[in-house]
Protein backbone atom coordinates (compact mmCIF):
# COMPACT_ATOMS: atom_id res chain seq x y z
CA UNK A 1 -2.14 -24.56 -13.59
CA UNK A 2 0.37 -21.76 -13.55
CA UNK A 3 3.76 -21.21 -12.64
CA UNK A 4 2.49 -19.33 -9.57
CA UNK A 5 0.22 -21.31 -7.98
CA UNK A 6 2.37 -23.20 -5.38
CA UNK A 7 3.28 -19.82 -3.68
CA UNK A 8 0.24 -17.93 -4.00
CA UNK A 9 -1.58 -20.62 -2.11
CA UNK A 10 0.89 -20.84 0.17
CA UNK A 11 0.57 -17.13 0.75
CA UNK A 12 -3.23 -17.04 0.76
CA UNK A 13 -3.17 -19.12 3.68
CA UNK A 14 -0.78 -17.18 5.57
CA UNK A 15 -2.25 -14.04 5.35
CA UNK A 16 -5.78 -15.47 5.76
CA UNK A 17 -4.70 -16.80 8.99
CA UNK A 18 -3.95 -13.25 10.29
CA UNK A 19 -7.28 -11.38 12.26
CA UNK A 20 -7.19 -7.71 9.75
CA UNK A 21 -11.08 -7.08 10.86
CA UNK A 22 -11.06 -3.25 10.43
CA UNK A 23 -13.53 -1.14 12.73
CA UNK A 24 -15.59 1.43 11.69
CA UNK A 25 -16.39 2.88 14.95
CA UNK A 26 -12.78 3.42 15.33
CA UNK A 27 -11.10 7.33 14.98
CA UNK A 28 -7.71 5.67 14.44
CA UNK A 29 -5.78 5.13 11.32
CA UNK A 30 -5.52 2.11 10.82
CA UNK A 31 -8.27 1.60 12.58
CA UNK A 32 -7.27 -1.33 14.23
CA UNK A 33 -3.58 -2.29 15.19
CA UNK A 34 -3.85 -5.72 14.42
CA UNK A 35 -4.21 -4.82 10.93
CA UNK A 36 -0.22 -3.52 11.36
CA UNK A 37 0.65 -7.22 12.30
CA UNK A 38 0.10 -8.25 8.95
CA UNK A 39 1.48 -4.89 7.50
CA UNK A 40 4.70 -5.64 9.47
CA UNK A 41 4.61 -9.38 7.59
CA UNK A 42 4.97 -7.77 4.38
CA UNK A 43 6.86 -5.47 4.65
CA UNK A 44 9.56 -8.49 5.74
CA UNK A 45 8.61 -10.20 2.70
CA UNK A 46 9.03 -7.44 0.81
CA UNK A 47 12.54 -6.74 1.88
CA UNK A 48 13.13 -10.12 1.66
CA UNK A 49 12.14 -10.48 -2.01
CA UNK A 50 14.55 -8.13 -2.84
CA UNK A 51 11.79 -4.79 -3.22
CA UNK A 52 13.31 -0.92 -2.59
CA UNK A 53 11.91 1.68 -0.64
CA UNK A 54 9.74 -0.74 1.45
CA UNK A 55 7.69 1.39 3.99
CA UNK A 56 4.84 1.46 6.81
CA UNK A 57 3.57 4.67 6.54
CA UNK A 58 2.24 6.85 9.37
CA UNK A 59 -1.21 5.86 7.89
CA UNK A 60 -0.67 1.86 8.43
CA UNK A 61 -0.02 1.36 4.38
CA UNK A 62 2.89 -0.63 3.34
CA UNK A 63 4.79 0.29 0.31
CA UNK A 64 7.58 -0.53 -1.93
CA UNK A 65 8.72 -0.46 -5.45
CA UNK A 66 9.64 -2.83 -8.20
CA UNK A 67 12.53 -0.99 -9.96
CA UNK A 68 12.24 -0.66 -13.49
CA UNK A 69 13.94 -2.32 -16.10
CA UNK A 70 12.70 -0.35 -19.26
CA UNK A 71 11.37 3.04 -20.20
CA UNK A 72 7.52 2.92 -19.02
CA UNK A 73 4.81 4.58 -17.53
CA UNK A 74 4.75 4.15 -13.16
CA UNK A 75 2.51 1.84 -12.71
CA UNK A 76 0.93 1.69 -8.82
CA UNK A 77 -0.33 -1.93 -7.79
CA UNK A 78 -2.92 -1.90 -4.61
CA UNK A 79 -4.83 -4.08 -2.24
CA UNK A 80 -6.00 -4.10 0.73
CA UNK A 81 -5.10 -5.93 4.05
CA UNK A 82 -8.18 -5.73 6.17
CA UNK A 83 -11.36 -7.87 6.15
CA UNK A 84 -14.91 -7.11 6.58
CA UNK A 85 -16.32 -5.99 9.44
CA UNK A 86 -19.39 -8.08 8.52
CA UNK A 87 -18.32 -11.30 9.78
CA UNK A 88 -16.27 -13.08 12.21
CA UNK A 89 -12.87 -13.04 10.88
CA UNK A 90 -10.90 -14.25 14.05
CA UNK A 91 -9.11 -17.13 14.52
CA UNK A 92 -9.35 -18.31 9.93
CA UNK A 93 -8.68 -21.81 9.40
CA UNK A 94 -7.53 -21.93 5.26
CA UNK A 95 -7.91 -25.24 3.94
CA UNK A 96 -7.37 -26.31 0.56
CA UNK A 97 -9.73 -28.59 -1.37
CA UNK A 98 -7.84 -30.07 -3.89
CA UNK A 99 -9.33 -31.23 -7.51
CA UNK A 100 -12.52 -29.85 -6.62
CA UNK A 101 -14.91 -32.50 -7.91
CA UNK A 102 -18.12 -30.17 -8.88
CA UNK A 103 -20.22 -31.01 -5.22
CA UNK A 104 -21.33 -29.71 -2.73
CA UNK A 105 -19.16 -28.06 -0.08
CA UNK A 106 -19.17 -28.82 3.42
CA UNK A 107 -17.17 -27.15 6.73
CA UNK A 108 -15.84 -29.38 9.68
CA UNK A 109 -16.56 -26.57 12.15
CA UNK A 110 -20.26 -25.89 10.69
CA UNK A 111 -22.03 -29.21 9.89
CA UNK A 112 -25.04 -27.57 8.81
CA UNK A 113 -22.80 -25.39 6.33
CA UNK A 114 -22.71 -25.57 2.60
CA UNK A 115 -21.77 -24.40 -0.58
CA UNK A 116 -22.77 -25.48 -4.50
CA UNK A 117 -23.10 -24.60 -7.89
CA UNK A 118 -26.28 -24.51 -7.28
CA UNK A 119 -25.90 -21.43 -5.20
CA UNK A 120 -23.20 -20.39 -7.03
CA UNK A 121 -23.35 -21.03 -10.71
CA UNK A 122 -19.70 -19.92 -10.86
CA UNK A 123 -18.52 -22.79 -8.13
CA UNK A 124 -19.98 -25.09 -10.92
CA UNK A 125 -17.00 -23.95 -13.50
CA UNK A 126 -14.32 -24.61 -11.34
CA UNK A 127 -14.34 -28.57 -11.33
CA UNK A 128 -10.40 -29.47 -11.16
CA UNK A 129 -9.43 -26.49 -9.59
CA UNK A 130 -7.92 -26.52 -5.91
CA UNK A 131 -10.51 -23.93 -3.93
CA UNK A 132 -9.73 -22.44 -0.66
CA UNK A 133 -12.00 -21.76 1.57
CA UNK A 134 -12.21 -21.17 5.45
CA UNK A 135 -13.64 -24.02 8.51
CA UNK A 136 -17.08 -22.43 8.22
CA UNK A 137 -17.19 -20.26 11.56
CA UNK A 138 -15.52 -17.30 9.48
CA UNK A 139 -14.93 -15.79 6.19
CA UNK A 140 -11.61 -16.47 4.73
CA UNK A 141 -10.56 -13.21 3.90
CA UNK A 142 -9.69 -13.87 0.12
CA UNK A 143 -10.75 -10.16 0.10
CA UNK A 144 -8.24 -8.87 -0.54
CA UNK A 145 -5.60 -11.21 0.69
CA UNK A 146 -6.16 -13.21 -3.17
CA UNK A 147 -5.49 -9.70 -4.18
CA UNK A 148 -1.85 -9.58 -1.64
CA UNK A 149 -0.78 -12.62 -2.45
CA UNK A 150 -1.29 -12.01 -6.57
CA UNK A 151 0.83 -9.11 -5.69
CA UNK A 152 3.61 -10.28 -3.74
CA UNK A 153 3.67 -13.28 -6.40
CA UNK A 154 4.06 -11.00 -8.75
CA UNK A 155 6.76 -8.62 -7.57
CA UNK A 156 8.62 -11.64 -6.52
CA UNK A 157 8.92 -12.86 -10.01
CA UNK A 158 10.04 -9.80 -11.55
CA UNK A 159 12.57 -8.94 -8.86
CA UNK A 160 13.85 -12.32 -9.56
CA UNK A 161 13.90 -12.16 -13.37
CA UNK A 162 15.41 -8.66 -14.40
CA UNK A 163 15.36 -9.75 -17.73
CA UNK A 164 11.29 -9.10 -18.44
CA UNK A 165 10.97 -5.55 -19.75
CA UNK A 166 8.60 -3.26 -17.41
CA UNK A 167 8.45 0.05 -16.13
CA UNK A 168 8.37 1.03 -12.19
CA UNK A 169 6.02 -0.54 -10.11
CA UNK A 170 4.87 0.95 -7.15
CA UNK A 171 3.03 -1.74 -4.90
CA UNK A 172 0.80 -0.47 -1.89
CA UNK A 173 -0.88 -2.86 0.67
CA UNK A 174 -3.53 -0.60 2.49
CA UNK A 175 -5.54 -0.64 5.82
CA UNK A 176 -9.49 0.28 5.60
CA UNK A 177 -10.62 -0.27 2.73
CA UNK A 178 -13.91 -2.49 4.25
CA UNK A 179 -14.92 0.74 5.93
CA UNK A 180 -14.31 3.43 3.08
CA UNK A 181 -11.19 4.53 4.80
CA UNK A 182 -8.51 2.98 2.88
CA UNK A 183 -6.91 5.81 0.67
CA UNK A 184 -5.15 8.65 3.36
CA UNK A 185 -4.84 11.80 1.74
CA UNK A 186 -1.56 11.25 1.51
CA UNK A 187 -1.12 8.19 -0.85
CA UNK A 188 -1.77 9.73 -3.82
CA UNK A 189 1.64 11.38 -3.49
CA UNK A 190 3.87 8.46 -1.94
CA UNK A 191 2.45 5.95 -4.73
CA UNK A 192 3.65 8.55 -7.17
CA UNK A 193 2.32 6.80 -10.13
CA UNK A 194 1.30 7.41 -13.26
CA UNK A 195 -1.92 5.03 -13.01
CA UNK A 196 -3.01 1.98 -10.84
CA UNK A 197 -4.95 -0.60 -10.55
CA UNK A 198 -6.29 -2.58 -7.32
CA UNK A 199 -6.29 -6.13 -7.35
CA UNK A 200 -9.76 -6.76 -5.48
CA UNK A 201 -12.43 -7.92 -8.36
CA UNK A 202 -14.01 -11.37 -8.62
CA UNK A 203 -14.39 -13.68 -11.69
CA UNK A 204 -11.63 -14.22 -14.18
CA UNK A 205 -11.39 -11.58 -16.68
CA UNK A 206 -13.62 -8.73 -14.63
CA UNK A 207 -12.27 -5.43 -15.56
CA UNK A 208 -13.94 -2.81 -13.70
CA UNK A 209 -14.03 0.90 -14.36
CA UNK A 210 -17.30 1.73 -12.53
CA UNK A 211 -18.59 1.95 -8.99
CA UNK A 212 -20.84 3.35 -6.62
CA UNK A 213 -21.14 6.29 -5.31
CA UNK A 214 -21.59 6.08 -1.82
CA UNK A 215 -22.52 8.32 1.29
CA UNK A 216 -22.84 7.24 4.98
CA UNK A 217 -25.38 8.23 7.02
CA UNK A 218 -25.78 8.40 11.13
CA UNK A 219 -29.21 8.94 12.98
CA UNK A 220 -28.97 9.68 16.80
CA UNK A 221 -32.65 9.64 18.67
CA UNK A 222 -32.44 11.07 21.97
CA UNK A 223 -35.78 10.64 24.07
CA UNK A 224 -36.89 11.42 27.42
CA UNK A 225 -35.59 8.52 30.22
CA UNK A 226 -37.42 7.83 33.44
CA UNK A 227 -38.81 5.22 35.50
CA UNK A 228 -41.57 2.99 33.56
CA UNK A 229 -43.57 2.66 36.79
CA UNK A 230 -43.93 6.36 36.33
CA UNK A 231 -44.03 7.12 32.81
CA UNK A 232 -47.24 8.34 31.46
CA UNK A 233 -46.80 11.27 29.43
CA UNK A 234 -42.69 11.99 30.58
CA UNK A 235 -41.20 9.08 28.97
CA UNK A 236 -40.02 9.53 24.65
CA UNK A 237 -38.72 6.01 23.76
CA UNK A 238 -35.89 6.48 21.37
CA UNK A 239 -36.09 3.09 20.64
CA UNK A 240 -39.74 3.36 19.05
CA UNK A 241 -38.25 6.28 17.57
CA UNK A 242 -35.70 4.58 15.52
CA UNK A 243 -37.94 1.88 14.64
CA UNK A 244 -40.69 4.27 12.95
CA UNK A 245 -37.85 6.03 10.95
CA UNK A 246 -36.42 2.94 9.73
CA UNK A 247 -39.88 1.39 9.30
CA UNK A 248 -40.77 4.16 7.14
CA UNK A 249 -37.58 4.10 5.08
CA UNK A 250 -38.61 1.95 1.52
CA UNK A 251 -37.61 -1.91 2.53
CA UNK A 252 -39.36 -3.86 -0.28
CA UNK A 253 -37.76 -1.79 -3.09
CA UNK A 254 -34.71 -0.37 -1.54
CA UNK A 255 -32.94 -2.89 0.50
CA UNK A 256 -29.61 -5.05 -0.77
CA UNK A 257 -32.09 -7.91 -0.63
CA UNK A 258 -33.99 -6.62 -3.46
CA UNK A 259 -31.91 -5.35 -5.87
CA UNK A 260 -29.78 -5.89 -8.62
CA UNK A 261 -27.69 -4.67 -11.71
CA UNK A 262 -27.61 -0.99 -11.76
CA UNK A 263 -29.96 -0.53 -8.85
CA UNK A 264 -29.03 1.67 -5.36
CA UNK A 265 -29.69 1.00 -2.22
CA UNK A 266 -30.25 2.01 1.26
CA UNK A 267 -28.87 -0.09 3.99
CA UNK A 268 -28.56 -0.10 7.49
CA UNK A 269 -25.26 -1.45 9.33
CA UNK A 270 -25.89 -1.51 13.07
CA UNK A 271 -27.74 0.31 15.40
CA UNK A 272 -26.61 0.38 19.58
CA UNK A 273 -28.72 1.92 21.82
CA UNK A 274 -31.60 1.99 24.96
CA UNK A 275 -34.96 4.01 25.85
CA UNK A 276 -33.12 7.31 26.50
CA UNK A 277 -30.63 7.28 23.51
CA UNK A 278 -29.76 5.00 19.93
CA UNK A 279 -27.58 5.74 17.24
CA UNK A 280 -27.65 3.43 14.18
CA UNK A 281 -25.44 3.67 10.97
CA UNK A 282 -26.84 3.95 7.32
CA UNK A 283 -25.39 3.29 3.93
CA UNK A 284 -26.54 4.92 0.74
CA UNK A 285 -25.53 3.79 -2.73
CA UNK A 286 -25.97 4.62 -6.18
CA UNK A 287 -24.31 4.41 -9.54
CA UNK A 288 -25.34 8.06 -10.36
CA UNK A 289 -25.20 11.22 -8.36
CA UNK A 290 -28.50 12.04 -8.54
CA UNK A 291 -30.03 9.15 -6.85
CA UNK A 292 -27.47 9.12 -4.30
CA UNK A 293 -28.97 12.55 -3.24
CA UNK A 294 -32.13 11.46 -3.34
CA UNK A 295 -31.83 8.99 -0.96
CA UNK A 296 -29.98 11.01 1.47
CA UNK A 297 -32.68 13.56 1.11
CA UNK A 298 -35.36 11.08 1.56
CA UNK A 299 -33.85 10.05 4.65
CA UNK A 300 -33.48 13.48 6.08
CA UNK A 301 -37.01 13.72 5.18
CA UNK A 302 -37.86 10.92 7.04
CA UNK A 303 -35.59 11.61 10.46
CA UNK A 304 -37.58 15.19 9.51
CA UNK A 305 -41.27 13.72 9.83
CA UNK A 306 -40.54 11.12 12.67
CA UNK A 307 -39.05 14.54 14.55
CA UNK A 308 -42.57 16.56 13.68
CA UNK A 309 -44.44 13.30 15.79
CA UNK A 310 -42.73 13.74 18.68
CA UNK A 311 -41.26 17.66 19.48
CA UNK A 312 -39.57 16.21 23.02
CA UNK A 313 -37.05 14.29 21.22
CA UNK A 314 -33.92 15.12 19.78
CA UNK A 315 -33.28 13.61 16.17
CA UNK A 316 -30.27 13.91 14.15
CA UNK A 317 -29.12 12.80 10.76
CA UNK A 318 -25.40 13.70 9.07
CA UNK A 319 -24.81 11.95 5.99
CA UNK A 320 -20.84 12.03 4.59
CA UNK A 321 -19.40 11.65 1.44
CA UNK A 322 -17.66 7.89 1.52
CA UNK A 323 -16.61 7.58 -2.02
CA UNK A 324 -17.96 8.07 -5.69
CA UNK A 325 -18.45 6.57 -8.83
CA UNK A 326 -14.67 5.77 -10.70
CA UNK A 327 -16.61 6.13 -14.45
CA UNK A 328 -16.79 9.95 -14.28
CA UNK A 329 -12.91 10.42 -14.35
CA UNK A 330 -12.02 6.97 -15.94
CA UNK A 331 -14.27 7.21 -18.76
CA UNK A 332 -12.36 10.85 -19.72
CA UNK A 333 -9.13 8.43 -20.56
CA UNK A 334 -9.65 5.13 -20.49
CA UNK A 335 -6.36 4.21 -21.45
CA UNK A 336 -5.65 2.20 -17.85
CA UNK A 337 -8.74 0.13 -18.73
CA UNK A 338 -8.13 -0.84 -22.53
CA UNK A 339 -4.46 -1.99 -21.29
CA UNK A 340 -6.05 -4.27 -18.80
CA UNK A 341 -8.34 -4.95 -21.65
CA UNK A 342 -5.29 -6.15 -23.72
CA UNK A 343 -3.49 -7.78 -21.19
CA UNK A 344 -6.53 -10.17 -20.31
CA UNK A 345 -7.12 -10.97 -24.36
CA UNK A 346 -3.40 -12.07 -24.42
CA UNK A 347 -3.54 -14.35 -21.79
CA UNK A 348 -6.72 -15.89 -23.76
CA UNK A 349 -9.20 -14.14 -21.66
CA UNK A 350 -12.38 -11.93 -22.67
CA UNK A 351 -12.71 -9.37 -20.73
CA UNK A 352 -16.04 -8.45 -18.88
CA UNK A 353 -16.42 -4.93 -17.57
CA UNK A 354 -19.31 -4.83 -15.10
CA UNK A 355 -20.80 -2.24 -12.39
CA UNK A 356 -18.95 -3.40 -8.88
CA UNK A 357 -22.10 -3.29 -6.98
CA UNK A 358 -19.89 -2.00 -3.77
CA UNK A 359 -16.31 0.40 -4.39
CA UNK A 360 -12.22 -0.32 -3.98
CA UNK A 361 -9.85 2.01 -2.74
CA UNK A 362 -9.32 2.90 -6.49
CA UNK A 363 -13.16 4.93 -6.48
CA UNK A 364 -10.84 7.23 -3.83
CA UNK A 365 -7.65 7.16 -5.78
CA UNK A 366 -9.55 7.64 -8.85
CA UNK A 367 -11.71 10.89 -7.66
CA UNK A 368 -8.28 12.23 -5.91
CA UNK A 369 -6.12 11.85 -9.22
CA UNK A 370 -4.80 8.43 -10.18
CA UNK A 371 -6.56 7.06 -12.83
CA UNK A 372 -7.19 3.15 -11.08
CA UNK A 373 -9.37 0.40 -12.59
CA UNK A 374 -10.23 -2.83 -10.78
CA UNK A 375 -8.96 -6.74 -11.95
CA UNK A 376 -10.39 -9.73 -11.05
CA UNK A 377 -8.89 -12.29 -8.27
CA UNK A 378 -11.50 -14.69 -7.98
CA UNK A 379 -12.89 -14.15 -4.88
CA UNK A 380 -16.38 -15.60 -4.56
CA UNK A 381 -19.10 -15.31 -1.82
CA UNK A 382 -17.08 -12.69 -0.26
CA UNK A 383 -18.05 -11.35 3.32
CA UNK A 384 -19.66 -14.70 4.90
CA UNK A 385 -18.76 -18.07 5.87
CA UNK A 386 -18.89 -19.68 2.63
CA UNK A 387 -16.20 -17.36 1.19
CA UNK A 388 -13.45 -19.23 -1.36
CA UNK A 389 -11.48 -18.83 -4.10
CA UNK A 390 -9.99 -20.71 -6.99
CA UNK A 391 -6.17 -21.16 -6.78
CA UNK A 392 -6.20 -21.00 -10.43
CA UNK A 393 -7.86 -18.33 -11.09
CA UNK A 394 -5.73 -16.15 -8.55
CA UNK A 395 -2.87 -17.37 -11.15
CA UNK A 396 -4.71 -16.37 -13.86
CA UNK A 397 -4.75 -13.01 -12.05
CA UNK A 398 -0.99 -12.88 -11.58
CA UNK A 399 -0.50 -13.93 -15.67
CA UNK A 400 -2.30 -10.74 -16.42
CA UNK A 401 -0.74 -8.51 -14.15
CA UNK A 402 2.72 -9.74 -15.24
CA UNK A 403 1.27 -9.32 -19.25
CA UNK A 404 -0.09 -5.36 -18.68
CA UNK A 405 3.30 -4.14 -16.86
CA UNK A 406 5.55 -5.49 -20.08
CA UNK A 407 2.76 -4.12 -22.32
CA UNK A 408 3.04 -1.25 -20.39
CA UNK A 409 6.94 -0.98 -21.31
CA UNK A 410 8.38 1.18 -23.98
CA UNK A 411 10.06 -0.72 -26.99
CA UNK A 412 13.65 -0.37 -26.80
């Protein structure tokens, strides 16, 4: 057990008891205020710990900076405030389990709930370890708030100990991220560092340097409304519609159900709708370019063919760039990686790099400029009900973080 522990469960909990949810159907930025609620919190923490130039930007970001105490590169620390649209994420109750004893897991507001290591081979490593987790009627929100709290732990301790040798550290807390909207065009400038890294990875010692690429995708079927009493040949059901395209679309080799490793995806979010009109959302992914635009074009083809069946309806599909693969820039330099690298190895960690089978705000900062690898927090089972995370390992996290800035450092 670390140094850090006490106060970054302490934080954890806080934060996780905090509704973020972003919204993706929202236009504003952030796209929900209640995200600012917890941007407000830390900024008063930040203040409080003694960080300069703390700021809510315009955009709903919170930053600050750790000053320097020696000659170093600017190093930009990130993660992100909001939680997954994906799953209920109002009203969190944290709890700690303390000296987890290698079981199962069970929730006193879902009975029927569990976790194991037989699920989760990694649960199975963590006996002794105090895990939090939420009640069992939400997610916990470990992502990122694991990744906040490592943060805040982090520029606590060096505000607090002027002595360790590190360059400037810019910290950013950001809004979004869940929905691809976490990096504003205008971050790149106020981080104004040299590099970053987000704090928003999973096992102990995962340093990643590659993502997805991603597009999003949105079909809108308009057919032809009137009465069903009188509806022989005048009514187009867009709601048949949809279901041939999606139908058609390739489920038993294509879906997140049904693939692995370095395999894409197609994937839809929601779809809201009646008989005269439905719109439903699409995500494409892919580690490589090329199959990202073939399964955008395969879907066009698809809206395309359902469109040929029926010439009274309306069919529309616009696919948008979300994000893209962090390798084809970091791979260039990879000198932000191989100092993670270092950092883990002496703290007594390996280091695993492995395709993040999703993206971080650093595939945006990445493509717009600022070199930014991913490091672990320990965040497990992310997204759901039987989210947790290993106190210990989140203090592993922090011992890196504080190793790579006075790596980082220039020798006097």
């Amino acid at each position: 057990m670390t140094e850090f522990c006490p106060r970054l469960e302490e934080r954890l909990c806080r934060y996780a008891a905090v509704d973020t949810q972003s919204d993706e159907e929202s236009p504003s930025s952030p796209s929900t205020a209640i995200q600012l609620t917890l941007a407000r919190m830390l900024a008063e923490e930040l203040t409080r710990i003694g960080a300069a130039d703390v700021t809510v930007t315009d955009y709903g970001a919170v930053l600050a900076t750790v000053p320097a105490t020696a000659e170093g590169p600017v190093i930009g620390m990130l993660a992100h405030m909001d939680t997954a649209p994906a799953y209920h994420a109002a009203g969190v109750k944290p709890r700690v389990i303390r000296g987890y004893n290698g079981g199962e897991i069970t929730y006193p507001d879902a009975p029927g709930l569990v976790n194991s290591p037989a699920a989760n081979p990694y649960l199975g490593e963590k006996v002794g370890h105090d895990l939090i987790t939420a009640s069992g009627l939400t997610l916990l929100g470990a992502d990122d708030k694991a990744g906040v709290a490592i943060l805040m732990t982090l520029a606590e301790h060096l505000i607090a100990n002027p002595q360790i040798p590190h360059g400037k550290l810019r910290i950013a807390f950001t809004p979004d991220e869940e929905i691809g909207r976490g990096v504003d065009a205008r971050l790149p400038a106020d981080l104004g560092a040299d590099f970053a890294y987000t704090l928003d990875g999973g096992a102990v010692g995962e340093i990643e340097y590659e993502s997805f690429s991603a597009d999003g995708a949105k079909v809108k079927v308009k057919g032809v409304s009137t009465h069903p009493g009188t509806a022989k040949g005048k009514m187009v059901n867009a709601l048949h519609l949809a279901a041939k395209i999606i139908e058609m679309l390739p489920q038993a080799t294509q879906t997140p159900e049904v693939v692995e490793g370095r395999e894409g995806f197609w994937h839809i979010t929601n779809i809201a709708g009646t008989a005269a009109e439905v719109e439903f959302s699409i995500i494409l992914r892919d580690f490589e370019l090329e199959g990202l635009a073939a399964r955008g074009a395969l879907l066009q083809q698809v809206c395309a063919a359902v469109a040929a069946t029926e010439p009274r309806a309306e069919i529309t599909c616009t696919i948008r760039p979300q994000y893209r693969n962090m390798r084809y820039w970091l791979e260039k330099d990879m000198t932000p990686v191989e100092l993670a690298r270092k950092a883990c190895r002496a703290e007594g960690i390996e280091p695993l790099s492995v395709p993040i089978r999703g993206g971080t705000d650093g595939s945006r900062l990445t493509e717009m400029g600022v070199p930014c690898p991913n490091i672990f927090t320990g965040m497990q089972d992310i997204h759901g009900p039987l989210e947790w995370v290993s106190v210990q390992d989140m203090g592993q996290a922090t011992q890196v973080c504080l190793r790579l800035v006075q790596l980082a450092a220039k020798p006097v």
